[in-house]
Protein backbone atom coordinates (compact mmCIF):
# COMPACT_ATOMS: atom_id res chain seq x y z
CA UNK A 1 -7.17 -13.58 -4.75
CA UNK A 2 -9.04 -10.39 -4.89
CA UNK A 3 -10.26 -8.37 -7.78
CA UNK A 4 -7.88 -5.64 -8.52
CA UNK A 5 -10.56 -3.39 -8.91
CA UNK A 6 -12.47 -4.54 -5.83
CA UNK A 7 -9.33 -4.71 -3.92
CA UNK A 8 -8.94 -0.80 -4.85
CA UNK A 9 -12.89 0.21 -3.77
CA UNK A 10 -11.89 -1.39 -0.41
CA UNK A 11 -8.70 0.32 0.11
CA UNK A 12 -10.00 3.44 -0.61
CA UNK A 13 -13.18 2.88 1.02
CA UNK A 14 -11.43 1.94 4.52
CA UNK A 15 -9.96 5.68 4.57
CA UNK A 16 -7.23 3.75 7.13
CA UNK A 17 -4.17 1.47 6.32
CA UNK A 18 -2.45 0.51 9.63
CA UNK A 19 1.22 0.02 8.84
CA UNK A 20 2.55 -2.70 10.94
CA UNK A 21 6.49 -2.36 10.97
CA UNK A 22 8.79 -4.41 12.96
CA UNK A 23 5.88 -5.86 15.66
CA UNK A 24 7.81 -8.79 17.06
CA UNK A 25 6.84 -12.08 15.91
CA UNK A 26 4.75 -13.23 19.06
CA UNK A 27 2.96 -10.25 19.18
CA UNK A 28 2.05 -9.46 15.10
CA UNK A 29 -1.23 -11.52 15.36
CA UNK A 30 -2.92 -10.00 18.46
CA UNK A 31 -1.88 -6.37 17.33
CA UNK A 32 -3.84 -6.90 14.04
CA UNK A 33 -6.86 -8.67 16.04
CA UNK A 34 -7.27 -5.69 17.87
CA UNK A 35 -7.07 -3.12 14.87
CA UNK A 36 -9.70 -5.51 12.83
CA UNK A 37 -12.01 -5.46 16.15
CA UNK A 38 -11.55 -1.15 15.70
CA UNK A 39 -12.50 -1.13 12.57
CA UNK A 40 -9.15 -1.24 10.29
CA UNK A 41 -9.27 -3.88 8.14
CA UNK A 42 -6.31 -3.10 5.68
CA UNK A 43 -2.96 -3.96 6.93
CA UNK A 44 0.96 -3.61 5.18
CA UNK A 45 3.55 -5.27 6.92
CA UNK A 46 6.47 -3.84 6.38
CA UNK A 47 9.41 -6.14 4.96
CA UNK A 48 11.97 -4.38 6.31
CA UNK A 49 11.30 -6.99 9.07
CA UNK A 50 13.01 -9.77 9.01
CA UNK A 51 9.92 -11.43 10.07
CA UNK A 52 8.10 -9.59 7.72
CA UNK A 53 7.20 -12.07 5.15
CA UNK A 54 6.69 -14.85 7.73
CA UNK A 55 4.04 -12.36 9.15
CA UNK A 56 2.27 -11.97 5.90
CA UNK A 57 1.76 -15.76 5.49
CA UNK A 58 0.45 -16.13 9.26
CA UNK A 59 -1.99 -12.64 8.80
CA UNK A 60 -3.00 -13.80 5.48
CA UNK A 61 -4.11 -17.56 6.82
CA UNK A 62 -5.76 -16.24 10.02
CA UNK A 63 -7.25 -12.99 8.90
CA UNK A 64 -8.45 -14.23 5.10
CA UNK A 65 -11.99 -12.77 4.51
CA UNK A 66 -11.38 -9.95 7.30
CA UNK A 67 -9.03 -8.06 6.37
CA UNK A 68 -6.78 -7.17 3.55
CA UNK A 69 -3.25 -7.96 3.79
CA UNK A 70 -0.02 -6.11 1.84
CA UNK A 71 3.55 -5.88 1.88
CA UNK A 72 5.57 -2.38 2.41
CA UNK A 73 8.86 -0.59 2.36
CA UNK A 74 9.24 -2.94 -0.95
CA UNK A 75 12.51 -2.11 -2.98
CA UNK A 76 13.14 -4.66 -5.28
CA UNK A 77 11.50 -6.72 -7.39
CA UNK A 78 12.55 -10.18 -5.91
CA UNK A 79 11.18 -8.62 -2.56
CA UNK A 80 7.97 -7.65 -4.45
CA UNK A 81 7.79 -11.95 -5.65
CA UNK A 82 8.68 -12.87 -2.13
CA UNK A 83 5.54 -10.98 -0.59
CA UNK A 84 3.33 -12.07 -3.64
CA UNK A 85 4.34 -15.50 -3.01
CA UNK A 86 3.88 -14.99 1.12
CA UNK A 87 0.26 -13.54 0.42
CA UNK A 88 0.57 -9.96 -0.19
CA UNK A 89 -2.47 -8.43 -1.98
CA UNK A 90 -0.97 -4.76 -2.33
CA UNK A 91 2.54 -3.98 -2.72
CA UNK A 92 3.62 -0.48 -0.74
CA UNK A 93 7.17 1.10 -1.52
CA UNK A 94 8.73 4.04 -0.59
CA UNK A 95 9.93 5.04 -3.93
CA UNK A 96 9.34 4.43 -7.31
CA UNK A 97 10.92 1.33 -9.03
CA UNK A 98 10.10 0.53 -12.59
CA UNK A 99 11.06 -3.16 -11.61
CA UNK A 100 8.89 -3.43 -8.37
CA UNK A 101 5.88 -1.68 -10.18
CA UNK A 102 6.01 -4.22 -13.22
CA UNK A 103 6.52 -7.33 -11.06
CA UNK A 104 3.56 -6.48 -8.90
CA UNK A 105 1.57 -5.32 -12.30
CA UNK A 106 2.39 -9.27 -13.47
CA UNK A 107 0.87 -10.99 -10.63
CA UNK A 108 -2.02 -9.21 -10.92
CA UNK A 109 -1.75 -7.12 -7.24
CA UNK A 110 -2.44 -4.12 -6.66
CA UNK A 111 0.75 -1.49 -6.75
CA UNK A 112 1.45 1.62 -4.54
CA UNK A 113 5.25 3.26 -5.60
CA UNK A 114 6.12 5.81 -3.75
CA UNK A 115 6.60 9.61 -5.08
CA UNK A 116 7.56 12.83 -4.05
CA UNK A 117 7.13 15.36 -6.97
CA UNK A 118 4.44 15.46 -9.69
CA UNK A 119 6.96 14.27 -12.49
CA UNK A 120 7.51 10.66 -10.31
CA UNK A 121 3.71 10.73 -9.94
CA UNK A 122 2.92 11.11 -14.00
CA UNK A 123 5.70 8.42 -14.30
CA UNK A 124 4.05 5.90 -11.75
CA UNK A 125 0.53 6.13 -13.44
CA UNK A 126 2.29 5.99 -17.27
CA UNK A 127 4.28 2.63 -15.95
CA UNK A 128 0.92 1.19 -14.90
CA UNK A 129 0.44 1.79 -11.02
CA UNK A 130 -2.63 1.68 -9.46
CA UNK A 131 -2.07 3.95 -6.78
CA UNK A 132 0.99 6.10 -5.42
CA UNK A 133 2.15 7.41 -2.20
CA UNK A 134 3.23 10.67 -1.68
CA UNK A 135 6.35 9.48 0.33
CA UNK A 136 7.28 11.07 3.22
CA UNK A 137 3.81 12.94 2.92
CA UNK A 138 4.76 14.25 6.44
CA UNK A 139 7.11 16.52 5.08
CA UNK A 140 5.09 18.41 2.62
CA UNK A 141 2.02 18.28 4.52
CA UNK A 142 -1.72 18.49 3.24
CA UNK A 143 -1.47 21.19 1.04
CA UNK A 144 0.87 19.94 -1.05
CA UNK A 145 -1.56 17.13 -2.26
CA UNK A 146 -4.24 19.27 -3.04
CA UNK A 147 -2.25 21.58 -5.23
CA UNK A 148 -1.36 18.60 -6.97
CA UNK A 149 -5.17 17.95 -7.60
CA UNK A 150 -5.07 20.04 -10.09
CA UNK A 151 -2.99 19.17 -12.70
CA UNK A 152 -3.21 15.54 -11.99
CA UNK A 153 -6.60 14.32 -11.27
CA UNK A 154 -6.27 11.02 -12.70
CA UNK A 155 -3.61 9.84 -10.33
CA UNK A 156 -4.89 8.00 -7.25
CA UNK A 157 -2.87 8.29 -4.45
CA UNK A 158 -2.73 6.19 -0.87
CA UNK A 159 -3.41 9.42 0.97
CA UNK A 160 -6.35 10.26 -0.98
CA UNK A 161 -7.22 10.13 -5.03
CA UNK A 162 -6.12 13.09 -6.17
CA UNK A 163 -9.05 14.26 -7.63
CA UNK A 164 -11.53 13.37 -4.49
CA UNK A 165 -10.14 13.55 -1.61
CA UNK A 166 -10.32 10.89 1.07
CA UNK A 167 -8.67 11.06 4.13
CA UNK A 168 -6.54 13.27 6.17
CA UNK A 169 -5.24 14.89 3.06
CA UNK A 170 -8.30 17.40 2.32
């Protein structure tokens, strides 16, 4: 297990977490070789899969010490357990559910709702997350995270911390 806080230096460090969704099963491990040998070294698997948490286990055993393995498109808490159990070091969802965000909180991984306005983003950071994803960034674009900069600088986000930028989002 990683150090929360370490775990949170790396993600945001990396500047790059390759989502891998619905890969087929014979193909998940080669297609996260080749993204460790360019450089990306934090993966989510999305459990929307139904091979999703079987891919977790295999990437967590094969890849431990090279790259940093989560679980995304997380709805429910049981889900949340499942990809604990399978591995998961980070827990990704598309919204933000008070249940998923404790559950991952318990287990001591690193959690990631997902928001769309400023009031969902105050209410991720008061329930404890670590991080939140402005979710579907696509559709507000760039700007949209800056101007929430201001108000909110203490609220890390996936795209970038609010209050120093990181990635694509400045």
């Amino acid at each position: 297990m990683i150090n929360k806080v370490t775990l949170l230096n790396r993600l945001v460090e990396s500047g790059v977490v390759a989502v891998i969704r619905k890969v087929p099963e014979h193909a998940v491990e080669q297609v996260c070789e080749s993204l460790i040998k360019g450089g990306v070294n934090v993966l989510e698997v999305t459990v929307d899969d139904p091979n999703g948490l079987a891919a977790i286990r295999k990437l967590t055993t094969v890849f431990k010490g090279q790259a940093i393995i989560g679980a995304g498109t997380v709805l429910d808490s049981e889900t949340a357990k499942q990809a604990i159990d399978s591995g998961a070091e980070f827990i990704v969802s598309p919204v933000l559910n008070e249940h998923v965000v404790k559950t991952t909180l318990r287990y001591g991984k690193l959690s990631v709702p997902g928001v769309m306005t400023p009031t969902e983003a105050i209410t991720a950071y008061e329930m404890g997350a670590d991080m939140v994803k402005v979710f579907p960034a696509s559709s507000v674009g760039a700007s949209f995270i800056k101007n929430m900069k201001g108000p909110l600088p203490q609220i890390p986000t996936k795209c970038g911390r609010l209050y120093n930028g990181w990635s694509s989002c400045d």
